[in-house]
PDB file of N, CA and C in Angstrom:
ATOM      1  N   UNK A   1      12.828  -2.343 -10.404  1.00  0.00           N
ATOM      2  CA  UNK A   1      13.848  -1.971  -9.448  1.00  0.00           C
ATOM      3  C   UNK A   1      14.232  -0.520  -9.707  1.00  0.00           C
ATOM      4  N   UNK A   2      14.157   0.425  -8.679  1.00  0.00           N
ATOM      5  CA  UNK A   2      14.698   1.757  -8.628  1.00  0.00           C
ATOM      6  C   UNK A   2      16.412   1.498  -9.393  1.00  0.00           C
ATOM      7  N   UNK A   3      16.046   2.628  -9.743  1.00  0.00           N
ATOM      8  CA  UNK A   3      17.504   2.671 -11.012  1.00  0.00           C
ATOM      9  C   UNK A   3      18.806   3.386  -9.970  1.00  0.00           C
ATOM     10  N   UNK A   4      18.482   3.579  -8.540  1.00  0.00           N
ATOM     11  CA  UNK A   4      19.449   3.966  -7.534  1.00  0.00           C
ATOM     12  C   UNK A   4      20.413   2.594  -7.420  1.00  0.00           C
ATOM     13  N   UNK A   5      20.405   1.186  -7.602  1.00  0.00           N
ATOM     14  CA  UNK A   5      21.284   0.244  -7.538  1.00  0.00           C
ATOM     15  C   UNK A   5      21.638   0.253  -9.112  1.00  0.00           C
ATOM     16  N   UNK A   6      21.741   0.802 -10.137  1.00  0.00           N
ATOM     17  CA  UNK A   6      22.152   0.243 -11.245  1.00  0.00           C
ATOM     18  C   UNK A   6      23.322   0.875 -11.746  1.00  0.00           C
ATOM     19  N   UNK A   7      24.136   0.535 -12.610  1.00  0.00           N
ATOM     20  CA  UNK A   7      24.858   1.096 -13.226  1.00  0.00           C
ATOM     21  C   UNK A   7      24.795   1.909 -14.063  1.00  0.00           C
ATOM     22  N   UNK A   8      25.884   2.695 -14.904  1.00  0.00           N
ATOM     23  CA  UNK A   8      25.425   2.643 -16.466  1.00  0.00           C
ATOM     24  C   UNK A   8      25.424   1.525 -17.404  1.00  0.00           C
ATOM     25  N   UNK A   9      26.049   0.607 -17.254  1.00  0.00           N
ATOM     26  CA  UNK A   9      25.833  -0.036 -17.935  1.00  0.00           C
ATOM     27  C   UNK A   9      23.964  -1.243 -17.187  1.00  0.00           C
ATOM     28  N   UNK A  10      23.488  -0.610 -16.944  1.00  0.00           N
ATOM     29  CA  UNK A  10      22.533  -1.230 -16.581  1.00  0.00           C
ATOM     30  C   UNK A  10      22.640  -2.429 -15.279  1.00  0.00           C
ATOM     31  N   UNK A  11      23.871  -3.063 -15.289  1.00  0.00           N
ATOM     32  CA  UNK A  11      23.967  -3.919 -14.189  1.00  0.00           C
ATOM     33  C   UNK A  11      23.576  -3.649 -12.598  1.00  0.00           C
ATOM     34  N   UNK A  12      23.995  -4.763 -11.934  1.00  0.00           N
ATOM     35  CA  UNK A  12      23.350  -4.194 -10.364  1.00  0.00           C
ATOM     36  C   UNK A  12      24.749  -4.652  -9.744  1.00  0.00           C
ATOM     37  N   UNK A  13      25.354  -4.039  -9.252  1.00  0.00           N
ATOM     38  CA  UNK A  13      26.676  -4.579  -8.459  1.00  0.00           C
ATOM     39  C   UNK A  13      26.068  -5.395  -7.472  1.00  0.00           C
ATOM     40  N   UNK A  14      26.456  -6.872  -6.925  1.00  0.00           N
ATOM     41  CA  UNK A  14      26.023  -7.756  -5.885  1.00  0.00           C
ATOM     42  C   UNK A  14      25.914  -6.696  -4.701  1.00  0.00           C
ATOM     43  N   UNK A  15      26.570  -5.923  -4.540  1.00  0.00           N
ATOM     44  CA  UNK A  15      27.079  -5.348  -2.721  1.00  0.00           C
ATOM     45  C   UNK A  15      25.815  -4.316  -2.744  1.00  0.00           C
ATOM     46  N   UNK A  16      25.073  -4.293  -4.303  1.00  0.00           N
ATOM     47  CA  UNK A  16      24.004  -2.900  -4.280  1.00  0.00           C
ATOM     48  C   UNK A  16      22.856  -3.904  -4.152  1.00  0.00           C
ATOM     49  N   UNK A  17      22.724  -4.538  -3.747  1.00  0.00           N
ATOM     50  CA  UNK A  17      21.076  -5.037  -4.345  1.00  0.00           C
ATOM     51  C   UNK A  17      20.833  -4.719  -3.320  1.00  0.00           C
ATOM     52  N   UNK A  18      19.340  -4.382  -3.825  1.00  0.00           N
ATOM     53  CA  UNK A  18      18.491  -3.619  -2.644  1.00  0.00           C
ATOM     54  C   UNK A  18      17.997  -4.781  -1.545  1.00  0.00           C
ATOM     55  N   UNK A  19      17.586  -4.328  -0.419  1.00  0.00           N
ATOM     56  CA  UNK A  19      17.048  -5.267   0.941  1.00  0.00           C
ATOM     57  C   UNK A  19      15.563  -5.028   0.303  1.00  0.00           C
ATOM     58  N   UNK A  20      15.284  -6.055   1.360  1.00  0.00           N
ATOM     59  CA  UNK A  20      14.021  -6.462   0.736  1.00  0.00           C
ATOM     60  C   UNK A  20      12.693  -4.959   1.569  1.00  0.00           C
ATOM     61  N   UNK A  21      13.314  -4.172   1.774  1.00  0.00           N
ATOM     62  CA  UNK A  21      12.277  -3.058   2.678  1.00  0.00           C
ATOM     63  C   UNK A  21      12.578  -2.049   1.418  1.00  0.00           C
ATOM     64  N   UNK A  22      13.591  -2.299   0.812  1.00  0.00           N
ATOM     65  CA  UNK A  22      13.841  -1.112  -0.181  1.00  0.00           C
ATOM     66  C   UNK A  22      13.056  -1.659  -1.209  1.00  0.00           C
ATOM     67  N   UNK A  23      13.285  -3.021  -1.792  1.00  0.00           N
ATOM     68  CA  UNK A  23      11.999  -3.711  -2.805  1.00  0.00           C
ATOM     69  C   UNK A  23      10.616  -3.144  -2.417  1.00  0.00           C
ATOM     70  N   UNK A  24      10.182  -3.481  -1.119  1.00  0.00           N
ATOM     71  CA  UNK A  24       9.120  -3.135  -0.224  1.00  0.00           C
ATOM     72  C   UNK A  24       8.916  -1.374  -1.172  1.00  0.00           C
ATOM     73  N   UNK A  25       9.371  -0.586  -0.705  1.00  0.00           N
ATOM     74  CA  UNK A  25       9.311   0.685  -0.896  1.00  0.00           C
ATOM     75  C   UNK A  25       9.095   0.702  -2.566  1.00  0.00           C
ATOM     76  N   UNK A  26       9.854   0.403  -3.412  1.00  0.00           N
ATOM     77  CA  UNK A  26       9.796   0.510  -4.950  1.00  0.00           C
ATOM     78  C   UNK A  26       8.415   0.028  -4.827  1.00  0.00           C
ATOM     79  N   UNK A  27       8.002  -0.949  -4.481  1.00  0.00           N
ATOM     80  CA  UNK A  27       6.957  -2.217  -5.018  1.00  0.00           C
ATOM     81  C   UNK A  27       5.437  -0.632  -4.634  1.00  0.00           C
ATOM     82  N   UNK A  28       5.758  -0.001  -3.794  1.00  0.00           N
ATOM     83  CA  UNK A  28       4.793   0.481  -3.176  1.00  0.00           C
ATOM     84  C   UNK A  28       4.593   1.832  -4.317  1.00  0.00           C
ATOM     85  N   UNK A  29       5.932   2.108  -4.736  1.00  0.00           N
ATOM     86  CA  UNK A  29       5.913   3.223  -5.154  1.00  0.00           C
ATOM     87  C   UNK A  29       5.277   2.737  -6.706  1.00  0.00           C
ATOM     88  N   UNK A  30       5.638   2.050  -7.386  1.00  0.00           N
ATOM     89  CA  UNK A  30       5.515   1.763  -8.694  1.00  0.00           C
ATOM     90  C   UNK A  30       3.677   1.325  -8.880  1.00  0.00           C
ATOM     91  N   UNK A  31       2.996   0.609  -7.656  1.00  0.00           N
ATOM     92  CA  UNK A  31       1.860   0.478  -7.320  1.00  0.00           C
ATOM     93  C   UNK A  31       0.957   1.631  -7.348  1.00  0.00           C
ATOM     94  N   UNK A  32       1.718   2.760  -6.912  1.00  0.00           N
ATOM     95  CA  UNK A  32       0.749   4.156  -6.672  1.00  0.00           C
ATOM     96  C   UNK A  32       0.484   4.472  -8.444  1.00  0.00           C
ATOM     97  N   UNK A  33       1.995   4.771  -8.834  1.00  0.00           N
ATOM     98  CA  UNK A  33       1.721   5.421 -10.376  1.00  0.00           C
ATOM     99  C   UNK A  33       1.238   4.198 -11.272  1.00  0.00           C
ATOM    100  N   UNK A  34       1.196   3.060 -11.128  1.00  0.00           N
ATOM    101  CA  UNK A  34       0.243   2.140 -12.051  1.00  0.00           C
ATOM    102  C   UNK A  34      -1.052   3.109 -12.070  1.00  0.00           C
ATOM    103  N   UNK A  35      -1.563   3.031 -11.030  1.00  0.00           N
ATOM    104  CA  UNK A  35      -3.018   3.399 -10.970  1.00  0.00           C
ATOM    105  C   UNK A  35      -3.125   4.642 -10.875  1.00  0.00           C
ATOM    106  N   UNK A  36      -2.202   5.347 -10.654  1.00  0.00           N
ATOM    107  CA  UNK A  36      -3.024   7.614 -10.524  1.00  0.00           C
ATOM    108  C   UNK A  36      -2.555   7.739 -12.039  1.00  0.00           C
ATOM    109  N   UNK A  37      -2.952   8.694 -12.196  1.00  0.00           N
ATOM    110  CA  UNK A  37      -3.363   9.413 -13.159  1.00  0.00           C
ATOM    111  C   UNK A  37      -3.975   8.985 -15.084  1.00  0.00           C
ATOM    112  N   UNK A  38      -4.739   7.668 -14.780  1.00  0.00           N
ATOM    113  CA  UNK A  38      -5.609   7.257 -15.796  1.00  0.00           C
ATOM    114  C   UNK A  38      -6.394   8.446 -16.080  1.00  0.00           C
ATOM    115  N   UNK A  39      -6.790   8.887 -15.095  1.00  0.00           N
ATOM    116  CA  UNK A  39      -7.622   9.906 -15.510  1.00  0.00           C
ATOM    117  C   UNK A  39      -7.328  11.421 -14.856  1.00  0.00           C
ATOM    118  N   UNK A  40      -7.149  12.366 -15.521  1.00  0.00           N
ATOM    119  CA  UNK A  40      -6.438  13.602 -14.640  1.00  0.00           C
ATOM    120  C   UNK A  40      -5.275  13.723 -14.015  1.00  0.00           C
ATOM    121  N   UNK A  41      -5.117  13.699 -12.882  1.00  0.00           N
ATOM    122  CA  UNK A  41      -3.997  14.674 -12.089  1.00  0.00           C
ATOM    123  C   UNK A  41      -3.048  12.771 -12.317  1.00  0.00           C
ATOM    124  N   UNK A  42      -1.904  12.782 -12.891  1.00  0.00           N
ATOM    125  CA  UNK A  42      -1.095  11.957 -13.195  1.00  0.00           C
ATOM    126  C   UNK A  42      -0.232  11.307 -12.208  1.00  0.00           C
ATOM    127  N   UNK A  43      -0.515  12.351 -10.629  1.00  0.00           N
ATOM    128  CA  UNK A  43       0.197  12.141  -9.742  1.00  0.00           C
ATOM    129  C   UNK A  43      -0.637  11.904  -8.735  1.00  0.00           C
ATOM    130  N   UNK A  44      -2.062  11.533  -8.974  1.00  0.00           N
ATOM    131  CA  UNK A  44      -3.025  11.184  -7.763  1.00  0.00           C
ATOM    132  C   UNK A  44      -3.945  10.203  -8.178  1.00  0.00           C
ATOM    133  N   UNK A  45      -4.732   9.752  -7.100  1.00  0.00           N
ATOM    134  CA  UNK A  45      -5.791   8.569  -7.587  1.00  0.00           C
ATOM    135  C   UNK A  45      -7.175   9.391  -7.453  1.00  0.00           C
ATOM    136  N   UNK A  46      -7.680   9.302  -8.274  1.00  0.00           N
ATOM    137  CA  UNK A  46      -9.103   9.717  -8.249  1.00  0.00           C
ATOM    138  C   UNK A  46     -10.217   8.274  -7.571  1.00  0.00           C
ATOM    139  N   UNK A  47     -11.213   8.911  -7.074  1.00  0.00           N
ATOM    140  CA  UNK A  47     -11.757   8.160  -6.440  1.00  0.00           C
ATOM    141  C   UNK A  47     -12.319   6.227  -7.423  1.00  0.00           C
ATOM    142  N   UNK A  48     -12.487   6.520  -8.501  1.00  0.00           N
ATOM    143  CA  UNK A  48     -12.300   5.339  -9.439  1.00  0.00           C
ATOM    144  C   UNK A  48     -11.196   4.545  -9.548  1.00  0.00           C
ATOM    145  N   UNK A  49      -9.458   5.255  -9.847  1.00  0.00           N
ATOM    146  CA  UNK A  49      -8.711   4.741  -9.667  1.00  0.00           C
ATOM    147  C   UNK A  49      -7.891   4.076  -7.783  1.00  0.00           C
ATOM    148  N   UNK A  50      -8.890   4.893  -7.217  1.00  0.00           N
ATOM    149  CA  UNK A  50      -8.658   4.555  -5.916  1.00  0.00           C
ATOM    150  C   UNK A  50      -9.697   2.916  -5.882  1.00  0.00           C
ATOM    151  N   UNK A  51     -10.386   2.757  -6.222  1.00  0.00           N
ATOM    152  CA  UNK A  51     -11.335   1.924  -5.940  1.00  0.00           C
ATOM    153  C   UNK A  51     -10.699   0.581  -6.728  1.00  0.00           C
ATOM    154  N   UNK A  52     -10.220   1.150  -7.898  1.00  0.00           N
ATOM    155  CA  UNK A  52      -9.483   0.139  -9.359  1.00  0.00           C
ATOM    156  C   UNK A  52      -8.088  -0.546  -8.185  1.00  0.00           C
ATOM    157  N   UNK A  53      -7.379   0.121  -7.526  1.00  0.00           N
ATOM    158  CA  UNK A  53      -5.982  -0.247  -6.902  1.00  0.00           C
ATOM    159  C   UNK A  53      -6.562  -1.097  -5.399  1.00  0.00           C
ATOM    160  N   UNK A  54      -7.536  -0.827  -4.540  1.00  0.00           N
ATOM    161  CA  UNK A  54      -8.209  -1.322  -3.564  1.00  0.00           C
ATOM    162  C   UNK A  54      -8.636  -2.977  -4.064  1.00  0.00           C
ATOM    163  N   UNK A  55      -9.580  -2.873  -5.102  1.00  0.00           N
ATOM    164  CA  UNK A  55      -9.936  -4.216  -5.416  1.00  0.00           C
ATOM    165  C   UNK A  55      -8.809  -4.586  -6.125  1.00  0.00           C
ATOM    166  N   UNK A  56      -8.018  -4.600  -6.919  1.00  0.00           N
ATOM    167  CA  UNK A  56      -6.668  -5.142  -7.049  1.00  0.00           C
ATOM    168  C   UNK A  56      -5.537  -5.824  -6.888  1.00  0.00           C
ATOM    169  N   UNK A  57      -5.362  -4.877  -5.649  1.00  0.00           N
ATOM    170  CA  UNK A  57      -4.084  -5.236  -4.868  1.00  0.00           C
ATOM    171  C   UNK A  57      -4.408  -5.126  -3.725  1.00  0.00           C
ATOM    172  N   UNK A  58      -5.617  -5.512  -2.846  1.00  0.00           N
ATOM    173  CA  UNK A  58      -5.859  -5.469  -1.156  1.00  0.00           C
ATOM    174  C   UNK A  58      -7.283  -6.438  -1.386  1.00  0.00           C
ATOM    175  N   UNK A  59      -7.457  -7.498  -2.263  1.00  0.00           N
ATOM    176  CA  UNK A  59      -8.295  -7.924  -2.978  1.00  0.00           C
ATOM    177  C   UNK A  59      -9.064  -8.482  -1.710  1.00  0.00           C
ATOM    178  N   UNK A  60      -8.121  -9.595  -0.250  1.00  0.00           N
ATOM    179  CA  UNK A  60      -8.842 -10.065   0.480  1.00  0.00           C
ATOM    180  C   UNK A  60      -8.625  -9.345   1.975  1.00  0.00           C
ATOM    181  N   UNK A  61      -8.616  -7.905   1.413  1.00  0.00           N
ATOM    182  CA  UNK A  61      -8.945  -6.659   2.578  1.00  0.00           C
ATOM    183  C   UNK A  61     -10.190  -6.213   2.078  1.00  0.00           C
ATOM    184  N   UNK A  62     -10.664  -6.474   1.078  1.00  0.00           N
ATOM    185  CA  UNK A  62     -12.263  -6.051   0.723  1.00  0.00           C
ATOM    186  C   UNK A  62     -13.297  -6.854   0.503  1.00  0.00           C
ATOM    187  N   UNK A  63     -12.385  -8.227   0.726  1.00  0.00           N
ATOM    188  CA  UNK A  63     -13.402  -9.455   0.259  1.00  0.00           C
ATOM    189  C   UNK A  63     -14.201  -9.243   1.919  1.00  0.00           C
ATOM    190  N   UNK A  64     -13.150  -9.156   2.951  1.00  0.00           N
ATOM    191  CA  UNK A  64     -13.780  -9.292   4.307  1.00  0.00           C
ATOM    192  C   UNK A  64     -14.580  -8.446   4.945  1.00  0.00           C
ATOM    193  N   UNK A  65     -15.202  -6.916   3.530  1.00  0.00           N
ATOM    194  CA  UNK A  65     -15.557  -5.512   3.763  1.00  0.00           C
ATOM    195  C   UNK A  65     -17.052  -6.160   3.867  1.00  0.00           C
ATOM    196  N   UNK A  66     -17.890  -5.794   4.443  1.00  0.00           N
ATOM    197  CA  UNK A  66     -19.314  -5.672   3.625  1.00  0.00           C
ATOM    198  C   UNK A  66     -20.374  -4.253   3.500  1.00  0.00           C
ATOM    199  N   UNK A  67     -19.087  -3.508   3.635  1.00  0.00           N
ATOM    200  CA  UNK A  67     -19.818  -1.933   3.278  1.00  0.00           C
ATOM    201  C   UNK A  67     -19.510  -1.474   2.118  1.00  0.00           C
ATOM    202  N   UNK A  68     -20.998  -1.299   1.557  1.00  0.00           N
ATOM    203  CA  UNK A  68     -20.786  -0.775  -0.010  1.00  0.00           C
ATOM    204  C   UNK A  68     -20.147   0.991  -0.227  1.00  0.00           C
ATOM    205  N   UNK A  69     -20.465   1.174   0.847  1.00  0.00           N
ATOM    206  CA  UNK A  69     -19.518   2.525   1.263  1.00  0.00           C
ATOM    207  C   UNK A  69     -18.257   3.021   1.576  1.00  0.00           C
ATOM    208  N   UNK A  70     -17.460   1.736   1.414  1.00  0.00           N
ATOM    209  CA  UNK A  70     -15.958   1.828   1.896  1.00  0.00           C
ATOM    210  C   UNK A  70     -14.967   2.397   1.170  1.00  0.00           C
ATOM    211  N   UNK A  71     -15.061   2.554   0.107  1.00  0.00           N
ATOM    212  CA  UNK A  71     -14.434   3.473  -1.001  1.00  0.00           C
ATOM    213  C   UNK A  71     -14.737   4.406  -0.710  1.00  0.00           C
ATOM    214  N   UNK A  72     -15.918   5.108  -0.610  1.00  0.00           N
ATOM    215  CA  UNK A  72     -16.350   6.527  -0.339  1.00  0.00           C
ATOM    216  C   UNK A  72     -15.357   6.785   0.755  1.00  0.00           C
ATOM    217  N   UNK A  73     -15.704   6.336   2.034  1.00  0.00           N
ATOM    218  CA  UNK A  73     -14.783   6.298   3.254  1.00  0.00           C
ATOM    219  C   UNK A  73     -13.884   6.612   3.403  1.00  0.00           C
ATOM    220  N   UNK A  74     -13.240   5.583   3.076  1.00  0.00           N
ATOM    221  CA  UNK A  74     -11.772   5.569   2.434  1.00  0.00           C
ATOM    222  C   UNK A  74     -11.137   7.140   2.336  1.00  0.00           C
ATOM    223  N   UNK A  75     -11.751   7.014   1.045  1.00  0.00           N
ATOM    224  CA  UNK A  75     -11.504   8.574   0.241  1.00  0.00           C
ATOM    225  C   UNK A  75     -11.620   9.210   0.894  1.00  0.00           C
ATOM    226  N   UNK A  76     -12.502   9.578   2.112  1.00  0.00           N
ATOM    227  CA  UNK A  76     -12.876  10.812   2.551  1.00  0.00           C
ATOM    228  C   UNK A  76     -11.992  10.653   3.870  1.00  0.00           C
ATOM    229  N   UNK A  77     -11.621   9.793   4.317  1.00  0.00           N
ATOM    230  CA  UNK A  77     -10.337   9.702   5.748  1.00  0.00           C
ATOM    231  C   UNK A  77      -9.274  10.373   4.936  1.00  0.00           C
ATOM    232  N   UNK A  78      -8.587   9.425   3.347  1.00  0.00           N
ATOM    233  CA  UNK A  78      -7.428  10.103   3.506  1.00  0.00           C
ATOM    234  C   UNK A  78      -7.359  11.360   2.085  1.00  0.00           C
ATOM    235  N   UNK A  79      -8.433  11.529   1.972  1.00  0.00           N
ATOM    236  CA  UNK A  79      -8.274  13.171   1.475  1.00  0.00           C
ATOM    237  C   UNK A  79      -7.959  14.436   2.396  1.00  0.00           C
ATOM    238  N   UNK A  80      -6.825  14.416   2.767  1.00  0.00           N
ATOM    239  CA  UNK A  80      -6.594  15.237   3.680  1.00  0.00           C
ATOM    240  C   UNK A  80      -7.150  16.980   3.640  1.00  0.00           C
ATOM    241  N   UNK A  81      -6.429  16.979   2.273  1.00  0.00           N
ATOM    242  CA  UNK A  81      -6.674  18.634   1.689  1.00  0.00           C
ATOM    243  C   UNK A  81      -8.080  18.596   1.108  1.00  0.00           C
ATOM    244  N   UNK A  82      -8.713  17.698   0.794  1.00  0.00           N
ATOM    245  CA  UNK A  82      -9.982  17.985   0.489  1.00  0.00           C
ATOM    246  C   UNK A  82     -10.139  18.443  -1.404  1.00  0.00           C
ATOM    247  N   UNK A  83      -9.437  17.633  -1.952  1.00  0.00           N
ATOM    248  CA  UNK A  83      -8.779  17.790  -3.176  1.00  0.00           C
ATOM    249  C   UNK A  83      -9.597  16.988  -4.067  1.00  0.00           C
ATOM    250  N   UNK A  84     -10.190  15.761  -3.652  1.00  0.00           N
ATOM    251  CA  UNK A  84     -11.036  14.903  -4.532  1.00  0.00           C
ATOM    252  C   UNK A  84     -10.352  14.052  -4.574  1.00  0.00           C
ATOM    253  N   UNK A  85      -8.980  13.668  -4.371  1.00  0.00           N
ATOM    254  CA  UNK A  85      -7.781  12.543  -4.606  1.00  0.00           C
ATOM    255  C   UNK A  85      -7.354  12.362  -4.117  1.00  0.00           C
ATOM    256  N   UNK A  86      -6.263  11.206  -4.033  1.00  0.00           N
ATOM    257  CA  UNK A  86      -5.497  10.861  -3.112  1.00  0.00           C
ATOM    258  C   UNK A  86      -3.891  11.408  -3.308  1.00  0.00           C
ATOM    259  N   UNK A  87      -3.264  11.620  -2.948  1.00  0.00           N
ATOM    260  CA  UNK A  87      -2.301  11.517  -3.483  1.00  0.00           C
ATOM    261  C   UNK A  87      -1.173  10.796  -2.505  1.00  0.00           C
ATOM    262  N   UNK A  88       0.095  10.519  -2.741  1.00  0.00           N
ATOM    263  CA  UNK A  88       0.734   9.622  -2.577  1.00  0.00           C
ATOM    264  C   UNK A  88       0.578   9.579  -0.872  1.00  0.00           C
ATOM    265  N   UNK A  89       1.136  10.578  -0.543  1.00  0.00           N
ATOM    266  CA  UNK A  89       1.086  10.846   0.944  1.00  0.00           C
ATOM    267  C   UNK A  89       0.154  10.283   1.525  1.00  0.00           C
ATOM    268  N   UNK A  90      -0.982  10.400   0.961  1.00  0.00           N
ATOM    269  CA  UNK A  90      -2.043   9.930   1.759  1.00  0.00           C
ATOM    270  C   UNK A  90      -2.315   8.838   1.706  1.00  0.00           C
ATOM    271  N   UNK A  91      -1.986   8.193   0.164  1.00  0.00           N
ATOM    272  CA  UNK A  91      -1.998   7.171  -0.082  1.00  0.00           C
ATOM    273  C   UNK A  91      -1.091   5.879   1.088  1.00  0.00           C
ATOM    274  N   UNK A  92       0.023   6.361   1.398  1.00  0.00           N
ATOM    275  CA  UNK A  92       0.947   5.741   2.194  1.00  0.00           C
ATOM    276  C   UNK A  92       0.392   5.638   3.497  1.00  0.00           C
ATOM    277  N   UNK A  93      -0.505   7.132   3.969  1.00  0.00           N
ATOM    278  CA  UNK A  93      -1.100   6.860   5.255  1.00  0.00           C
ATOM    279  C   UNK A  93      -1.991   5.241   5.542  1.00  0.00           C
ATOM    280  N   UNK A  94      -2.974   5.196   4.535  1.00  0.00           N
ATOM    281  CA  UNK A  94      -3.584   4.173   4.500  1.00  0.00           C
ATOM    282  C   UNK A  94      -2.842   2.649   4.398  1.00  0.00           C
ATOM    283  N   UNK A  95      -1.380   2.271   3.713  1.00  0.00           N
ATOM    284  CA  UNK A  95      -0.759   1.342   3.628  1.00  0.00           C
ATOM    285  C   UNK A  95      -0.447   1.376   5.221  1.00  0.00           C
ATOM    286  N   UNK A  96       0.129   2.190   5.688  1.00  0.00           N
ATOM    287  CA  UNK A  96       0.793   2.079   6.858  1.00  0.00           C
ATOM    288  C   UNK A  96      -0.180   1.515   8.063  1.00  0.00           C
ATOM    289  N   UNK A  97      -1.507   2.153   7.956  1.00  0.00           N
ATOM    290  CA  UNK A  97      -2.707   1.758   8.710  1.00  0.00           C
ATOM    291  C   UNK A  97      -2.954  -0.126   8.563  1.00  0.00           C
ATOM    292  N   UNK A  98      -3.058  -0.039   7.511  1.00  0.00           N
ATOM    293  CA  UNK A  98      -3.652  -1.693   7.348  1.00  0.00           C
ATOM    294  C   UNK A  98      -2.522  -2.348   8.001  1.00  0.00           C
ATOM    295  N   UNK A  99      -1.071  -2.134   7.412  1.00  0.00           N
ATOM    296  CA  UNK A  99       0.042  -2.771   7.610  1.00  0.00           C
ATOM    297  C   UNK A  99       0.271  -2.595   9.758  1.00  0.00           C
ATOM    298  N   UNK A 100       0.172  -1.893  10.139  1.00  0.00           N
ATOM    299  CA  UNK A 100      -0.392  -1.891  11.455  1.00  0.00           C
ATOM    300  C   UNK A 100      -1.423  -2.383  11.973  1.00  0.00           C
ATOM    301  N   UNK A 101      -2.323  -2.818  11.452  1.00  0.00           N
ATOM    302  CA  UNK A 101      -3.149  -3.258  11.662  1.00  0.00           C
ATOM    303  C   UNK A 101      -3.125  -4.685  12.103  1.00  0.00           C
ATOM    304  N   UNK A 102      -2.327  -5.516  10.699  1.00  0.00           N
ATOM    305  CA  UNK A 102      -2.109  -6.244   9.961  1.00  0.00           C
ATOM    306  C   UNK A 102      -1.097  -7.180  11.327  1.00  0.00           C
ATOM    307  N   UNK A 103      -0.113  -6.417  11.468  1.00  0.00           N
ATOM    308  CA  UNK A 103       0.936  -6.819  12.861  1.00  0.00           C
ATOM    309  C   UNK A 103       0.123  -7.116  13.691  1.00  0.00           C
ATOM    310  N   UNK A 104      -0.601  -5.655  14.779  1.00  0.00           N
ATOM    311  CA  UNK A 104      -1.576  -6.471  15.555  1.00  0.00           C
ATOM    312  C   UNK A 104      -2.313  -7.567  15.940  1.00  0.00           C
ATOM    313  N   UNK A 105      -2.952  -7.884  14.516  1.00  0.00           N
ATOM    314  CA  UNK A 105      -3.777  -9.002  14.031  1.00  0.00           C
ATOM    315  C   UNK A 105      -2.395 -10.163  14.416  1.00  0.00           C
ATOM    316  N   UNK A 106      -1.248 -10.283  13.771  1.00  0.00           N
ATOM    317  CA  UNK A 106      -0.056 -10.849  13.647  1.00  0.00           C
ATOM    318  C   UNK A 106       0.261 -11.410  15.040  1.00  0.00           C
ATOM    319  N   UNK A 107       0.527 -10.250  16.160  1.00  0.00           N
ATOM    320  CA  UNK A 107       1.041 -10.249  17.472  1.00  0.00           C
ATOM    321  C   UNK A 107       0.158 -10.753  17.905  1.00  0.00           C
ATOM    322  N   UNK A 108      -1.488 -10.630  17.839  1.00  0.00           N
ATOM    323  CA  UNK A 108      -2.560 -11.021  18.570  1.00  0.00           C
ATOM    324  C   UNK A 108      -2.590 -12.436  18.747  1.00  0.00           C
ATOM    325  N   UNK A 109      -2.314 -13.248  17.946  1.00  0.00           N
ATOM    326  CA  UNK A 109      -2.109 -14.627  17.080  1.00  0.00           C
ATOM    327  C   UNK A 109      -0.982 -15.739  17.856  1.00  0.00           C
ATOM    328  N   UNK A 110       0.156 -14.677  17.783  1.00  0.00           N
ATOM    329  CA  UNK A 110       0.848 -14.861  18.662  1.00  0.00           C
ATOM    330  C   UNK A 110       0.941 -15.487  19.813  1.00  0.00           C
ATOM    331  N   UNK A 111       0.279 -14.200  20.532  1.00  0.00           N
ATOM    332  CA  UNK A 111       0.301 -14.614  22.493  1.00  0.00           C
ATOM    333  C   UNK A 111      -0.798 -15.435  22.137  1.00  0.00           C
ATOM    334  N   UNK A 112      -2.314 -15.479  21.297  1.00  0.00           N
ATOM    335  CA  UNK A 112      -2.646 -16.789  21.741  1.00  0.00           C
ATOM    336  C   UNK A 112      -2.116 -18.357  21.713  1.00  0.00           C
ATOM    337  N   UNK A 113      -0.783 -18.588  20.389  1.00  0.00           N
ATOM    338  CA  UNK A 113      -0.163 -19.673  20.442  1.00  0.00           C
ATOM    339  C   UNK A 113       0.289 -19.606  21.785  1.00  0.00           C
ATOM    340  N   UNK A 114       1.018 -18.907  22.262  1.00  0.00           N
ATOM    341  CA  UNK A 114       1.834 -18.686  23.072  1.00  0.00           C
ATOM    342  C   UNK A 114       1.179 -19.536  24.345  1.00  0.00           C
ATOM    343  N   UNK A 115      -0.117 -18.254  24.560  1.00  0.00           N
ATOM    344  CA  UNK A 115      -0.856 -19.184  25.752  1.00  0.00           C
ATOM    345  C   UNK A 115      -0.982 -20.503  25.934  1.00  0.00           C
ATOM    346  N   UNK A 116      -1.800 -21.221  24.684  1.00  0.00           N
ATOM    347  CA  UNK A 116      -1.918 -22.264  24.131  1.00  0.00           C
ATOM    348  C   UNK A 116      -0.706 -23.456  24.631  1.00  0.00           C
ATOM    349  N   UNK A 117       0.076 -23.035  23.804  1.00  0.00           N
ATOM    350  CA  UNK A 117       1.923 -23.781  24.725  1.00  0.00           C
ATOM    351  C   UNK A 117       2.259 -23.808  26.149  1.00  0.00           C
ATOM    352  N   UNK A 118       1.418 -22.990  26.560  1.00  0.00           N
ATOM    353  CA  UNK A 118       1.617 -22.897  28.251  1.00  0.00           C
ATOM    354  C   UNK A 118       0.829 -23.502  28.790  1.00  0.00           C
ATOM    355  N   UNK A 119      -0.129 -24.465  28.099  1.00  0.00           N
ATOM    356  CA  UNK A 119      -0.611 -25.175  28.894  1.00  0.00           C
ATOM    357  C   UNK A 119      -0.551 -26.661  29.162  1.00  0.00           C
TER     358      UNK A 119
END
């Protein structure tokens, strides 16, 4: 938990606990620096640690991949600056993508119950 709800004395006042989009946000943030900087730049993912956090934590977003090239990919959409890494920013681009994605897929699902009931 971001140390923005805590006290000094370490506690969390009830009226501070974070919503669950602010968990959302920590969970995302604490996810990036697990994995950047094992190796080098401490504040980015190198294409290994990009690959280490992909199979990880998006385990059955790659189970459904069958391109042995998708890491490369990956990397090379959201290397924006052309840096060799990811770094957070970009990193977030790609959460935001799947997670859009992800709704679609969600909404799509949807109107077909939907239809389904209408008949």
């Amino acid at each position: 938990m971001s140390n923005i709800h805590k006290r000094q004395d370490g506690a969390v006042p009830l009226h501070n606990m974070p919503t669950q989009l602010e968990n959302a946000m920590d969970t995302l943030i604490k996810i990036f620096h697990h994995y950047s900087g094992k190796e080098g730049d401490k504040y980015k993912l190198n294409k290994g640690e990009l690959k280490q956090l992909l199979t990880s934590e998006l385990t059955d977003f790659l189970s459904c991949q069958k391109d042995p090239q998708l890491v490369d990919k990956i990397m090379k959409d959201l290397d924006t600056n052309k840096d060799n890494e990811v770094d957070f920013n970009e990193f977030v681009i790609l959460v935001a993508a799947l997670t859009v994605a992800c709704n679609d897929f969600f909404e799509e699902q949807l109107k077909q119950k939907e239809i389904g009931n209408d008949k």
